[in-house]
Protein backbone atom coordinates (compact mmCIF):
# COMPACT_ATOMS: atom_id res chain seq x y z
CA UNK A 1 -116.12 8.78 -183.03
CA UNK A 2 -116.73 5.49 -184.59
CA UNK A 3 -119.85 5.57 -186.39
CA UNK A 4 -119.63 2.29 -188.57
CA UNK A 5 -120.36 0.35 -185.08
CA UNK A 6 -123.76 2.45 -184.10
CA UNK A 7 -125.82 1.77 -187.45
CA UNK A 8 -127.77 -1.45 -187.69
CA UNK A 9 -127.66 -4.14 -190.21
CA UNK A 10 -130.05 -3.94 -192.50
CA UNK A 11 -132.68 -6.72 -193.26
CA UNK A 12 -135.01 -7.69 -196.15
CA UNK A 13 -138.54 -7.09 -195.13
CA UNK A 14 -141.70 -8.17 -197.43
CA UNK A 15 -144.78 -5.59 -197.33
CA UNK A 16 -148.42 -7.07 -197.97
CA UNK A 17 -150.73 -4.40 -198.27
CA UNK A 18 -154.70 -5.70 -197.68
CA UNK A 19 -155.54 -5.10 -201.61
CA UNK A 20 -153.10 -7.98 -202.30
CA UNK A 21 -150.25 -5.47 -203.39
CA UNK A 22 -146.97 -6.30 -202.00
CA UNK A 23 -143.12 -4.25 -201.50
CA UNK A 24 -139.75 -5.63 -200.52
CA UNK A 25 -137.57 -3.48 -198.92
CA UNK A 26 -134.18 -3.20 -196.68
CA UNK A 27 -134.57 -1.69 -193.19
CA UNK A 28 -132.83 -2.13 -189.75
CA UNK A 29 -136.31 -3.21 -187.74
CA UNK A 30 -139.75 -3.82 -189.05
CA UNK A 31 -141.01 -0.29 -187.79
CA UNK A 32 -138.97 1.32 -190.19
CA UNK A 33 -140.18 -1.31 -193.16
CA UNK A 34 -143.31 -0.64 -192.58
CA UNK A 35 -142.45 3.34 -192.64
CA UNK A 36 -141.04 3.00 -195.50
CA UNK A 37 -143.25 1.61 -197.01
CA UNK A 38 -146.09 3.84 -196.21
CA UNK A 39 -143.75 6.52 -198.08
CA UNK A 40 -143.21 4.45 -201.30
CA UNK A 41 -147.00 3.47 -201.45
CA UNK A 42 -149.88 4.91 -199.36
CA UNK A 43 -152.48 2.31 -198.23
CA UNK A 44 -153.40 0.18 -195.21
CA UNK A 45 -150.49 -2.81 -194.66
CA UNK A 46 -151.83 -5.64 -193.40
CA UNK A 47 -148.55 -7.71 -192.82
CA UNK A 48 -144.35 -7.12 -192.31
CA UNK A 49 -142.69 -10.11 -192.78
CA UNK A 50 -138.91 -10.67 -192.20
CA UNK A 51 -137.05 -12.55 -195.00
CA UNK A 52 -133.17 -12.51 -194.11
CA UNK A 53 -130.24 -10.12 -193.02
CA UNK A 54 -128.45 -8.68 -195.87
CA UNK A 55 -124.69 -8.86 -195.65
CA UNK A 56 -122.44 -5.98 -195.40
CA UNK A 57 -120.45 -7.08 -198.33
């Protein structure tokens, strides 16, 4: 089974937490950004915002 062809590309996501704190991260969709980033740092986000695919280089 081919694996390479069922995982996502990732993208660069920017996390703005509502006490002005923010995170950059890679993820395949926002959902999992913002999951992340819940891990990493505890506290209420207030925005995701997409900032560009990152090649498989």
């Amino acid at each position: 089974m081919n694996t390479s062809s069922s995982r996502k590309p990732k993208s660069l996501f920017r996390i703005t937490y509502r006490d002005g704190a923010t995170l950059t991260t890679t993820a395949a969709t926002s959902v999992l950004a913002g999951a992340q980033a819940e891990r990493q740092r505890p506290g209420a986000i207030k925005s995701i915002k997409f900032l560009k695919k990152v090649s498989h280089g």
